[in-house]
Protein backbone atom coordinates (compact mmCIF):
# COMPACT_ATOMS: atom_id res chain seq x y z
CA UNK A 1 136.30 71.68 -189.44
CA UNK A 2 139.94 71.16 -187.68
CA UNK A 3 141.71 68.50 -189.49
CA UNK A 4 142.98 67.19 -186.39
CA UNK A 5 141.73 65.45 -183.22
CA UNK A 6 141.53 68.34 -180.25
CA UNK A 7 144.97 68.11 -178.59
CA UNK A 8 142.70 68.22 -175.08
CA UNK A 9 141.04 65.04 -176.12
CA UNK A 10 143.74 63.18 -177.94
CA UNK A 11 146.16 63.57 -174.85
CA UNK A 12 143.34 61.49 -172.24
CA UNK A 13 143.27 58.39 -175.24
CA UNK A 14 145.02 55.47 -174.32
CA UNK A 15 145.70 53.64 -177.39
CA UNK A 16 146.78 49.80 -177.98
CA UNK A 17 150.15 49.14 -179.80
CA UNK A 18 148.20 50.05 -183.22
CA UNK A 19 147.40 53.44 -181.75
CA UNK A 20 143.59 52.32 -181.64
CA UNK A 21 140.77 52.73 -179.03
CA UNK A 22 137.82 50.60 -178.49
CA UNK A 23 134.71 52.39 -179.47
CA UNK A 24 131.11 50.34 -177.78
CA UNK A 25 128.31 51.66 -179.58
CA UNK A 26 125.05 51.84 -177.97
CA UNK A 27 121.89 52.57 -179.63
CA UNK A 28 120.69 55.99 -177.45
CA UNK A 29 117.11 55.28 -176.43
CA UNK A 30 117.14 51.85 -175.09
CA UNK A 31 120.54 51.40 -173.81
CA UNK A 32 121.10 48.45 -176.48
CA UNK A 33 124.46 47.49 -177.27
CA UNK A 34 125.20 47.25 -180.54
CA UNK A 35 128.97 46.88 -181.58
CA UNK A 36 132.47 47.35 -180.77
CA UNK A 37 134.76 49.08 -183.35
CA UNK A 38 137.95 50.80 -183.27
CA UNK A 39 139.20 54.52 -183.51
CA UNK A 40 142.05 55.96 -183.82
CA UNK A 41 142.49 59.88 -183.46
CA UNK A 42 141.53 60.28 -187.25
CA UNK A 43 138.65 58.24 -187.07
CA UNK A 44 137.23 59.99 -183.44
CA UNK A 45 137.54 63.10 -185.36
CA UNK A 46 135.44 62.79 -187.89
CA UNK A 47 133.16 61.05 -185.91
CA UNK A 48 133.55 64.07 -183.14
CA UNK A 49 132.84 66.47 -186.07
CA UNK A 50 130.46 64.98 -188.98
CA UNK A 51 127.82 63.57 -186.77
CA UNK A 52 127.78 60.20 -188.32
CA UNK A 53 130.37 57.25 -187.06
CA UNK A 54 134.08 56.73 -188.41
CA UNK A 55 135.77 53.42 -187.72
CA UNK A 56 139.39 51.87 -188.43
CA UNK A 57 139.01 48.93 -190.47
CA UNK A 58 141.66 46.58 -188.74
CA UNK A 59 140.91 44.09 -191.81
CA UNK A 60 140.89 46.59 -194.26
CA UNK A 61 143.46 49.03 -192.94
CA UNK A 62 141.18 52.03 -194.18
CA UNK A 63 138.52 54.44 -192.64
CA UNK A 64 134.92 53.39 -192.98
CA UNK A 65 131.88 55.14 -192.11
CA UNK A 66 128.96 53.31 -191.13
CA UNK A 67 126.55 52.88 -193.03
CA UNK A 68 128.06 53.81 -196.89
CA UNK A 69 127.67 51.24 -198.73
CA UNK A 70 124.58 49.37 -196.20
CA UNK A 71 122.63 51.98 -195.71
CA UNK A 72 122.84 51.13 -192.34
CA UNK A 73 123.62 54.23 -190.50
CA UNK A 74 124.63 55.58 -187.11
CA UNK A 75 123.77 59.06 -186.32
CA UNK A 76 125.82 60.04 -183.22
CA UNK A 77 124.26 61.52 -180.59
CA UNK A 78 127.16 61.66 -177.83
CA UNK A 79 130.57 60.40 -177.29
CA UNK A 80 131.97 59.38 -173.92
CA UNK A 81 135.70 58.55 -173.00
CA UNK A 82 136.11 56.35 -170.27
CA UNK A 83 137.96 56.57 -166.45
CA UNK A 84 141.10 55.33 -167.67
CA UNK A 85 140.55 56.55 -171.50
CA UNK A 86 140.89 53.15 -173.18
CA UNK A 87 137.46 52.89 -174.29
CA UNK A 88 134.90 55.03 -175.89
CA UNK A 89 131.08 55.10 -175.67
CA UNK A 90 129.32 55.93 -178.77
CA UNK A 91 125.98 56.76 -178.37
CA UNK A 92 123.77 56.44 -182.06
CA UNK A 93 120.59 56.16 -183.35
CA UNK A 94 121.26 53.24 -185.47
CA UNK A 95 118.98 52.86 -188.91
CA UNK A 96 118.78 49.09 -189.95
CA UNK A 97 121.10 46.63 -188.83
CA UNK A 98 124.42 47.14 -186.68
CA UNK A 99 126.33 43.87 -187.43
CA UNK A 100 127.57 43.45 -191.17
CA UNK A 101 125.46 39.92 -191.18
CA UNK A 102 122.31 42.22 -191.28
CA UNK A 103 121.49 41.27 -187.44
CA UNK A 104 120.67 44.53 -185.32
CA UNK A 105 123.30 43.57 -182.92
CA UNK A 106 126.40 42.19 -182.78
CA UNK A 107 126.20 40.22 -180.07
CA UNK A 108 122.66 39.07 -181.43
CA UNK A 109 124.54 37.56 -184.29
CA UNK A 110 127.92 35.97 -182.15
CA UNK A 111 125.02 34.74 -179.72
CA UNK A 112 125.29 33.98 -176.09
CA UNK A 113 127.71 31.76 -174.13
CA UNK A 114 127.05 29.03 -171.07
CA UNK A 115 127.95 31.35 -167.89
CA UNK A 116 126.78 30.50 -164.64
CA UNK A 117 124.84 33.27 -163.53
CA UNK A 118 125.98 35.32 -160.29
CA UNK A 119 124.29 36.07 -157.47
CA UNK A 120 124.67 39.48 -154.98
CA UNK A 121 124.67 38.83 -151.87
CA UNK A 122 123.00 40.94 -149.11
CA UNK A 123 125.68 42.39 -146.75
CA UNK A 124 126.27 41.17 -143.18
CA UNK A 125 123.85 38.09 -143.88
């Protein structure tokens, strides 16, 4: 296993001013999204070459790997870098919960916000 992020890859990433991607997990069969975490090259290595996800801890300032110490685990099961190579899309099979409060989501746990909900209009009406 190469101890460094492909050269190919690491020159499309577009990292913030702590040399981190975003990383949007999605759970693979039902298009759920489950989290956002960040990468940096390290971190979308291993997770690029272990099968299982690696995040930066921002909070920590270490690597963790999803899943150690829950149990709550996220196979990979493909990784796609976005047009302008800013963001990363994660696709896992996720066992147990995503969000470290123990809901499957994320978002499930932040809960939704008052928008006004759009509506497309037809063309030339």
């Amino acid at each position: 296993m190469p101890d460094i992020l492909d050269p190919q890859i690491a020159s499309r990433l577009k990292r913030d001013e702590h040399g981190l991607v975003a990383a949007i997990v999605q759970q693979h069969d039902t298009g759920e999204v489950l989290m956002l975490g960040w990468m940096d090259d390290e971190a979308l290595r291993r997770t690029l070459t272990t099968g299982r996800v690696t995040f930066w801890s921002r909070s920590r300032g270490e690597y963790w790997r999803k899943g150690d110490t829950s149990g709550h685990r996220q196979h990979v099961k493909s990784v796609a870098i976005d047009c302008d190579g800013d963001a990363l899309l994660v696709r896992v099979d996720q066992v147990g919960a995503a969000c470290h409060t123990g809901a499957r989501t994320c978002f499930e746990a932040g809960g939704a916000l008052p928008a006004v909900v759009g509506r497309r209009e037809e063309v030339g009406a």
